[in-house]
PDB file of N, CA and C in Angstrom:
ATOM      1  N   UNK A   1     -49.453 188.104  90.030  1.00  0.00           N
ATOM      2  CA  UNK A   1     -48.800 187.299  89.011  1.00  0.00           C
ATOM      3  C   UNK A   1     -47.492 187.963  88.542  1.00  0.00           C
ATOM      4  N   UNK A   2     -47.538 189.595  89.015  1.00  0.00           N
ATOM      5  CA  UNK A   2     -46.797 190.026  88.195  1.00  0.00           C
ATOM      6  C   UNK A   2     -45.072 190.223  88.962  1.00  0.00           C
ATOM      7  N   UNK A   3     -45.398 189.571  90.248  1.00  0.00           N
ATOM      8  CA  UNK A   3     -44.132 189.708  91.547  1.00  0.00           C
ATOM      9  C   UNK A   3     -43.799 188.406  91.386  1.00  0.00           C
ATOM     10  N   UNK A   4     -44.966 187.149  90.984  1.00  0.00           N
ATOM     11  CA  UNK A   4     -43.810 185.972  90.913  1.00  0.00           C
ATOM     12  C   UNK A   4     -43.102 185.912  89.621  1.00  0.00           C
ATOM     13  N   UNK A   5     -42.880 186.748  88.485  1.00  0.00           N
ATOM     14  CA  UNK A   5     -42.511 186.674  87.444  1.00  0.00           C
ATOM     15  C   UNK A   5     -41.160 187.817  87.556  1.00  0.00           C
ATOM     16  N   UNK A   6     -40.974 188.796  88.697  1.00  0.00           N
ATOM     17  CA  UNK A   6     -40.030 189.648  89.050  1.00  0.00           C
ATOM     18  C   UNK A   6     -38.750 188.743  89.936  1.00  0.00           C
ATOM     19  N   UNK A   7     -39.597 187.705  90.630  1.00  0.00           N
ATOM     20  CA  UNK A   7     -38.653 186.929  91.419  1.00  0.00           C
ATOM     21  C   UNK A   7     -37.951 185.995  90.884  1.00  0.00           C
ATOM     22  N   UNK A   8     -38.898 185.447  89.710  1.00  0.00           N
ATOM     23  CA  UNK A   8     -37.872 184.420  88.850  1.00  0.00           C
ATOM     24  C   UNK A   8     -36.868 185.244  88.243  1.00  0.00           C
ATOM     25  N   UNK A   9     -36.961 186.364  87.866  1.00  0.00           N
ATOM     26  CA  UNK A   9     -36.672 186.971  86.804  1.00  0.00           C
ATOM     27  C   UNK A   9     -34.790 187.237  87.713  1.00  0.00           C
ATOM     28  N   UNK A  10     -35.260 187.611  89.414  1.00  0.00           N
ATOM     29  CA  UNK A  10     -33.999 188.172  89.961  1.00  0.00           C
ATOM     30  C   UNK A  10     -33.579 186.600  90.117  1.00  0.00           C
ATOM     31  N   UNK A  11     -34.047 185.739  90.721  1.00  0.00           N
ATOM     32  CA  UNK A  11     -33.333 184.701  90.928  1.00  0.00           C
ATOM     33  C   UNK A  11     -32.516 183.798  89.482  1.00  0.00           C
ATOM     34  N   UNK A  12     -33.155 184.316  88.105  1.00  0.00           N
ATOM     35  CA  UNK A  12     -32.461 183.466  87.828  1.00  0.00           C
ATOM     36  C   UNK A  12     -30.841 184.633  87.439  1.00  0.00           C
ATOM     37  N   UNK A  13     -31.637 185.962  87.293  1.00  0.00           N
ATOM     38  CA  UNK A  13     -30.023 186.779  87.174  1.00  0.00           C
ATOM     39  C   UNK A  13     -28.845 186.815  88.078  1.00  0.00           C
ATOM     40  N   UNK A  14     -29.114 185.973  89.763  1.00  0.00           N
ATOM     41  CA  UNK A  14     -28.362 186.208  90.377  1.00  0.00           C
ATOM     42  C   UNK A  14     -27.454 184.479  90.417  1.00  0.00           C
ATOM     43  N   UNK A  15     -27.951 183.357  89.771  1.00  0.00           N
ATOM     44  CA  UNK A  15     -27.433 182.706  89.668  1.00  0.00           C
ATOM     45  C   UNK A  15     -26.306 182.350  89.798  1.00  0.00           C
ATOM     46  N   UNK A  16     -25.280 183.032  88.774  1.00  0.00           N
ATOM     47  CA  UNK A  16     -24.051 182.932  89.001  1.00  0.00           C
ATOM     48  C   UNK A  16     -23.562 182.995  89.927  1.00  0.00           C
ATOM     49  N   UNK A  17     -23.801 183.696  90.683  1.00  0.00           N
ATOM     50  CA  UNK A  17     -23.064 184.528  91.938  1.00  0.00           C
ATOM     51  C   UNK A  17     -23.792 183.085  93.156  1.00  0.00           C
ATOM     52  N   UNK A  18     -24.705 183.201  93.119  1.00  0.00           N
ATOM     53  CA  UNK A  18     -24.814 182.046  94.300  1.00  0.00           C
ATOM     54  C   UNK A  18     -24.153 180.771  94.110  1.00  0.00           C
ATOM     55  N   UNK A  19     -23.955 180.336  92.685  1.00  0.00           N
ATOM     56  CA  UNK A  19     -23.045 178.786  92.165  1.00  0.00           C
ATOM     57  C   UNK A  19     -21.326 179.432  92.705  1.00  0.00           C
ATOM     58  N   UNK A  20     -20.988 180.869  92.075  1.00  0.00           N
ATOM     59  CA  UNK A  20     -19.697 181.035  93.041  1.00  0.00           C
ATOM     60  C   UNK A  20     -19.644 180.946  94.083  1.00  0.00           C
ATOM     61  N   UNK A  21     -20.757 181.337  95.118  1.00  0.00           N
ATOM     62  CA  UNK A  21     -20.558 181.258  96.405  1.00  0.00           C
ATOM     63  C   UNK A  21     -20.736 179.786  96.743  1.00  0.00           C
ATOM     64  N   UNK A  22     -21.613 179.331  96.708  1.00  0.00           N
ATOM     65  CA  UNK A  22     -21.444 177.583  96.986  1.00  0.00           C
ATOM     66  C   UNK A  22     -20.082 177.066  96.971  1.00  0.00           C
ATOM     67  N   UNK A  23     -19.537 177.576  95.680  1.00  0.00           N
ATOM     68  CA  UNK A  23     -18.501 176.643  94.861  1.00  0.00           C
ATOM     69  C   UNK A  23     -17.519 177.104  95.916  1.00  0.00           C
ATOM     70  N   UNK A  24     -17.233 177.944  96.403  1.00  0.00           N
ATOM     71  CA  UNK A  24     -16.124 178.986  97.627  1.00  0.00           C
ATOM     72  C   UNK A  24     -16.121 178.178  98.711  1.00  0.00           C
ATOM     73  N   UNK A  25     -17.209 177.852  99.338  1.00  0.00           N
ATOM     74  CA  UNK A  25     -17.580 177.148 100.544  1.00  0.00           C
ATOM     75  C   UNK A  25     -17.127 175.417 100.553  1.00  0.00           C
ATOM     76  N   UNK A  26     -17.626 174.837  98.711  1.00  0.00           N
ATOM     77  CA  UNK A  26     -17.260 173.929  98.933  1.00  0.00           C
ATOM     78  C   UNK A  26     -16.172 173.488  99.204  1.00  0.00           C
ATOM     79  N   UNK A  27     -15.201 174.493  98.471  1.00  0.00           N
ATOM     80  CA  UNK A  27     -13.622 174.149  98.642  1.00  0.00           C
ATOM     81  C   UNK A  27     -12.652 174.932  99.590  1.00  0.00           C
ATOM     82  N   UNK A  28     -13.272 175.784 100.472  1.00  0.00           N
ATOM     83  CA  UNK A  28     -12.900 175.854 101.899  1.00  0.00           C
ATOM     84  C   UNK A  28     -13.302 174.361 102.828  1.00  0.00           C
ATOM     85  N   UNK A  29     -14.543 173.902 102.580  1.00  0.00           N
ATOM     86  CA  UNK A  29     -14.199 173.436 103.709  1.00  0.00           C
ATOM     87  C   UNK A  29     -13.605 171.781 103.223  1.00  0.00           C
ATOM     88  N   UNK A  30     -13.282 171.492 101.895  1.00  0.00           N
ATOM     89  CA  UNK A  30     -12.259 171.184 101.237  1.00  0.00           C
ATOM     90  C   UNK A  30     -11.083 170.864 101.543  1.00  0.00           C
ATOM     91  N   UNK A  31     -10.780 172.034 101.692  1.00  0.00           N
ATOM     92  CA  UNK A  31      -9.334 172.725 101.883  1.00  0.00           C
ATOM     93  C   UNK A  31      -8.822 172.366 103.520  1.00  0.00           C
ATOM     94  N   UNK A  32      -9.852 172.404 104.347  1.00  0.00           N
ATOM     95  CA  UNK A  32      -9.697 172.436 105.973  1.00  0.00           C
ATOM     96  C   UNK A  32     -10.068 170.566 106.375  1.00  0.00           C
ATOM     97  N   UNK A  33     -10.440 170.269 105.444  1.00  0.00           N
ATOM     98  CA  UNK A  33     -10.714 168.864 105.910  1.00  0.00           C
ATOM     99  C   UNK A  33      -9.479 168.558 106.393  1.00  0.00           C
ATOM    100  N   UNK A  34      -8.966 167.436 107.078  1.00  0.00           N
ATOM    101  CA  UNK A  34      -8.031 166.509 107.761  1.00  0.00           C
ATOM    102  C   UNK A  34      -7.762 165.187 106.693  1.00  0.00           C
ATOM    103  N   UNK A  35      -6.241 164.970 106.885  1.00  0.00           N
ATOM    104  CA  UNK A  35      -5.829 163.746 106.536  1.00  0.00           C
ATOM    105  C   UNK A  35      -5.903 162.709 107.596  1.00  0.00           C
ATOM    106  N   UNK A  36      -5.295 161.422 107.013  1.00  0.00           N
ATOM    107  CA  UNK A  36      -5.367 159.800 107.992  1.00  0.00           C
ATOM    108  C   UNK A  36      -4.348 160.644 108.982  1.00  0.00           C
ATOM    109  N   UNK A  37      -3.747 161.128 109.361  1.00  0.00           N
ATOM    110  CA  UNK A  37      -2.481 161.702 109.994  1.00  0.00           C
ATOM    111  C   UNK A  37      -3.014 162.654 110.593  1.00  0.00           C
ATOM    112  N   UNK A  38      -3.844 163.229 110.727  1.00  0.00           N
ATOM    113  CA  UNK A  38      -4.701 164.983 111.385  1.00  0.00           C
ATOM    114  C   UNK A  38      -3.880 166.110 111.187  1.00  0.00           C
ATOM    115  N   UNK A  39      -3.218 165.915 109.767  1.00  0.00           N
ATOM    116  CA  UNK A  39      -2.489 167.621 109.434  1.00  0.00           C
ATOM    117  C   UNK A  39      -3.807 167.904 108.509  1.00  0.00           C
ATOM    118  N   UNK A  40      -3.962 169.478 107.799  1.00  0.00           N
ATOM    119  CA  UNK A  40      -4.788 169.892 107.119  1.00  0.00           C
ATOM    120  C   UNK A  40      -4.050 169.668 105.903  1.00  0.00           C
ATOM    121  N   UNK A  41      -4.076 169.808 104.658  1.00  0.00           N
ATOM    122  CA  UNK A  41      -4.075 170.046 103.593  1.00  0.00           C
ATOM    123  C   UNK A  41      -2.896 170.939 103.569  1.00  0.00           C
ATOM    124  N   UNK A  42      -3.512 172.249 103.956  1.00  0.00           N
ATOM    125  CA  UNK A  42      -2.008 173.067 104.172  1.00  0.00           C
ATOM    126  C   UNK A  42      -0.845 173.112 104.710  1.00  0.00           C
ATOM    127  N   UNK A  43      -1.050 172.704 105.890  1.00  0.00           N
ATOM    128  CA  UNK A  43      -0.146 171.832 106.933  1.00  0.00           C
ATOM    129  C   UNK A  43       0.847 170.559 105.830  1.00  0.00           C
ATOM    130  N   UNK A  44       0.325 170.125 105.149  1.00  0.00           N
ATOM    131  CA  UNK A  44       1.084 169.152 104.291  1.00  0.00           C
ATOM    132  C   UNK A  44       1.922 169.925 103.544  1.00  0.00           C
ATOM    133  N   UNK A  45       1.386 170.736 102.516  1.00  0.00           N
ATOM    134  CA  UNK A  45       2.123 171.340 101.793  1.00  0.00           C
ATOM    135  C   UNK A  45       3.429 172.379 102.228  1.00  0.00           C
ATOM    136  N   UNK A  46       2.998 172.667 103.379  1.00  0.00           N
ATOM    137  CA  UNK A  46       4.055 173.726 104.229  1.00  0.00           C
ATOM    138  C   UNK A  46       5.366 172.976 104.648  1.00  0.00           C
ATOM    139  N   UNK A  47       4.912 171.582 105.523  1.00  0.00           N
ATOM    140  CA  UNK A  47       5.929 170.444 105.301  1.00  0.00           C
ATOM    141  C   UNK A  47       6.544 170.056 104.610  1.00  0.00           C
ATOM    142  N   UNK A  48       6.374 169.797 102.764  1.00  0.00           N
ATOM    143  CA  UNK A  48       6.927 169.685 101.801  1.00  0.00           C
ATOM    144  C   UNK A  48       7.797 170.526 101.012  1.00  0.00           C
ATOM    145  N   UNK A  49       7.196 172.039 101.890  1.00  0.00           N
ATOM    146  CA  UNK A  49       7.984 172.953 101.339  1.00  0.00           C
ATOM    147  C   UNK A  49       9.558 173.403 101.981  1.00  0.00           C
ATOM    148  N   UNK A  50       9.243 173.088 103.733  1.00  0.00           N
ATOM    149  CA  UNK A  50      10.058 172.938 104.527  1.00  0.00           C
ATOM    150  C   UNK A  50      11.344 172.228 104.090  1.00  0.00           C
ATOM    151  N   UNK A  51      10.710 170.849 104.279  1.00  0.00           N
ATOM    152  CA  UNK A  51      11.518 169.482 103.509  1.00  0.00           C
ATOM    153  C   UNK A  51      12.727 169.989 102.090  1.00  0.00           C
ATOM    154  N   UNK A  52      11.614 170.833 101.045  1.00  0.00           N
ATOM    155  CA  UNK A  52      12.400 171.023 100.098  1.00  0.00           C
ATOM    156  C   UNK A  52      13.547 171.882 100.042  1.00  0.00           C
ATOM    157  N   UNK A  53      13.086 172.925 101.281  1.00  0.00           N
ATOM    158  CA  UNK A  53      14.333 173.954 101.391  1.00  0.00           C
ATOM    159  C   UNK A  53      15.480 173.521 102.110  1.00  0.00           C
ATOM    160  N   UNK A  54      15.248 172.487 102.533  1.00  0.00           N
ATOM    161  CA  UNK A  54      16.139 172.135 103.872  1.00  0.00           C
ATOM    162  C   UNK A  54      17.433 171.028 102.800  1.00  0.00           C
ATOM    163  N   UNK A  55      16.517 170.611 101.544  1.00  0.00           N
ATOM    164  CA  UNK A  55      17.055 169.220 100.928  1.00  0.00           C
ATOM    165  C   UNK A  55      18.046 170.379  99.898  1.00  0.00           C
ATOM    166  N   UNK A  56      17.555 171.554  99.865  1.00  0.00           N
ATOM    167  CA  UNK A  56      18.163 172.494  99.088  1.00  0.00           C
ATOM    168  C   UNK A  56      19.692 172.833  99.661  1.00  0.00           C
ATOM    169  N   UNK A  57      19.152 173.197 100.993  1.00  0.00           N
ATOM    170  CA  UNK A  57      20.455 174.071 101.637  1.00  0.00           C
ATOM    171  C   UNK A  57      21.735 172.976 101.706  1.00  0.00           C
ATOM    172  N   UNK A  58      20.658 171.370 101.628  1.00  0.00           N
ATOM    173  CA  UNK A  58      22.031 170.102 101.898  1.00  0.00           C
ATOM    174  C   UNK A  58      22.771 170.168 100.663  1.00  0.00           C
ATOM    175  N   UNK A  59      22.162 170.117  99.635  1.00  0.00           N
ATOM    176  CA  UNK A  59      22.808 170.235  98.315  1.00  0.00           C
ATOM    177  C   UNK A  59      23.799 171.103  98.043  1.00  0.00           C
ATOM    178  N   UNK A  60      23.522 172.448  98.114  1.00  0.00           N
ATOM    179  CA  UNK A  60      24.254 173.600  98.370  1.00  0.00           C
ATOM    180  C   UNK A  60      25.794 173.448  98.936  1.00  0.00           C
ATOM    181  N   UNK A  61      25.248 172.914 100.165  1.00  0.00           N
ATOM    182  CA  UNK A  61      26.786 172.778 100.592  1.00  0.00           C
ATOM    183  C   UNK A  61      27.491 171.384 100.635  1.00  0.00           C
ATOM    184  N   UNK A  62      26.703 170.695  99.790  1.00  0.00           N
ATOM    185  CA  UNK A  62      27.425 169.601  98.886  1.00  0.00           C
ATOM    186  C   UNK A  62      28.286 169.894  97.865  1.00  0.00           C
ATOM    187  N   UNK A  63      27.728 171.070  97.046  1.00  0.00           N
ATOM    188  CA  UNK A  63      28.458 171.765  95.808  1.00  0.00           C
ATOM    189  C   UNK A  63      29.167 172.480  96.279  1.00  0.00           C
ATOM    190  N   UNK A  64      29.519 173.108  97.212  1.00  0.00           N
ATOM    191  CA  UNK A  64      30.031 173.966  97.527  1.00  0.00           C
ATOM    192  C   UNK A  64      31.374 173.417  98.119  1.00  0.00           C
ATOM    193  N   UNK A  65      31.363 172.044  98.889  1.00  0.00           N
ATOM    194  CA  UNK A  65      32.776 171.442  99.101  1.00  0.00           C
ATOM    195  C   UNK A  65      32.818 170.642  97.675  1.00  0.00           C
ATOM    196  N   UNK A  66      32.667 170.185  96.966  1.00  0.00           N
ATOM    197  CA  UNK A  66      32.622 170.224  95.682  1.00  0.00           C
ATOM    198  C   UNK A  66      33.642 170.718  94.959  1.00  0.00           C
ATOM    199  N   UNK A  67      33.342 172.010  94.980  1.00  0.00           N
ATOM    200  CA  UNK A  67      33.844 173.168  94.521  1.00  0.00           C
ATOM    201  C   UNK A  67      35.124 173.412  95.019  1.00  0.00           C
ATOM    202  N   UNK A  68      35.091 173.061  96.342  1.00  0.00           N
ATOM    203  CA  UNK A  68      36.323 173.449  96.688  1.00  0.00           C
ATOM    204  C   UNK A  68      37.627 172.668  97.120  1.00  0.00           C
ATOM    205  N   UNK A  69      36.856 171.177  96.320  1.00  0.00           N
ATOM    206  CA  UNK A  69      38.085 170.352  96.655  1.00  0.00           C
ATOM    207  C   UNK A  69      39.031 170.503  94.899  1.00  0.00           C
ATOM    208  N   UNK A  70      38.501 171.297  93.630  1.00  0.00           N
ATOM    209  CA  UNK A  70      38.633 171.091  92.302  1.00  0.00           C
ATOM    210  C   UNK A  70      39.606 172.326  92.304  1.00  0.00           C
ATOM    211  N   UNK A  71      40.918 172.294  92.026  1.00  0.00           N
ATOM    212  CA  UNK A  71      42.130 172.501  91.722  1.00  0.00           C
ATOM    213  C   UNK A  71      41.497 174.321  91.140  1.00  0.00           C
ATOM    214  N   UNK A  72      42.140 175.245  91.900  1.00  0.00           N
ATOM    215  CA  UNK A  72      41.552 176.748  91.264  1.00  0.00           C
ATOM    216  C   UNK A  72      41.881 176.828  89.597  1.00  0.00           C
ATOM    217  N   UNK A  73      42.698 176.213  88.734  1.00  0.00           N
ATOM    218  CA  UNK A  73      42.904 176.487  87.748  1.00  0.00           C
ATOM    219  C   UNK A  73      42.133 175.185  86.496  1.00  0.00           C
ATOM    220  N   UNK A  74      41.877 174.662  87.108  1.00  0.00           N
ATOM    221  CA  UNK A  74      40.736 174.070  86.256  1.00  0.00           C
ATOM    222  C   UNK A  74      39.173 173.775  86.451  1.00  0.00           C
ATOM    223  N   UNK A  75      38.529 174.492  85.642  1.00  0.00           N
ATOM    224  CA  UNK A  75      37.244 174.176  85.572  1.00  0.00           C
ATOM    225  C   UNK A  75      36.748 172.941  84.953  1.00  0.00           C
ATOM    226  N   UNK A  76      35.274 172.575  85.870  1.00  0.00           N
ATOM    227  CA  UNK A  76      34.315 171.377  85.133  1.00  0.00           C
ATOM    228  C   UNK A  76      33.998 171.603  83.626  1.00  0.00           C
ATOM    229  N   UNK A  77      33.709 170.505  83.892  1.00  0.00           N
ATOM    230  CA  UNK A  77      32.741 170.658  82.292  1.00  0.00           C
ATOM    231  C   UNK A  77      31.294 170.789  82.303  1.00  0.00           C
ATOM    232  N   UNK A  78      30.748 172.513  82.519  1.00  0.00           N
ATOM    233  CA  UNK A  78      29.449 172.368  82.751  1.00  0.00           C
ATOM    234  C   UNK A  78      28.850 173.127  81.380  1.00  0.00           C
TER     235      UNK A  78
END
């Protein structure tokens, strides 16, 4: 009587730790699932990040002829 009252006793102290581990697993395989398109999750975001640097560098040298069509002795109004 006195070992099934040791086992509740560890199982319920280790609780936590097995709901983290579940909870880890659930959102790996979460994380790895596939879109309508067959990129992963990450795969998306890496794309968006791509996208954003690329929409960056266009800008950049948008401002930058910008810049250099505006007369050296007068500045914008920024």
């Amino acid at each position: 009587m006195q070992d099934d009252i040791d086992w509740v006793r560890v199982l319920l102290s280790w609780w936590p730790f097995i709901v983290m581990i579940i909870a880890w697993i659930v959102v790996m395989r979460v994380s790895r699932q596939r879109t309508a398109s067959g990129a992963t999750m990450i795969e998306l975001y890496e794309q968006q990040i791509a996208e954003t640097r690329r929409t960056n560098a266009t800008l950049e040298r948008i401002a930058g002829a910008l810049e250099a069509q505006t007369p050296l002795g007068v500045r914008s109004h920024r």
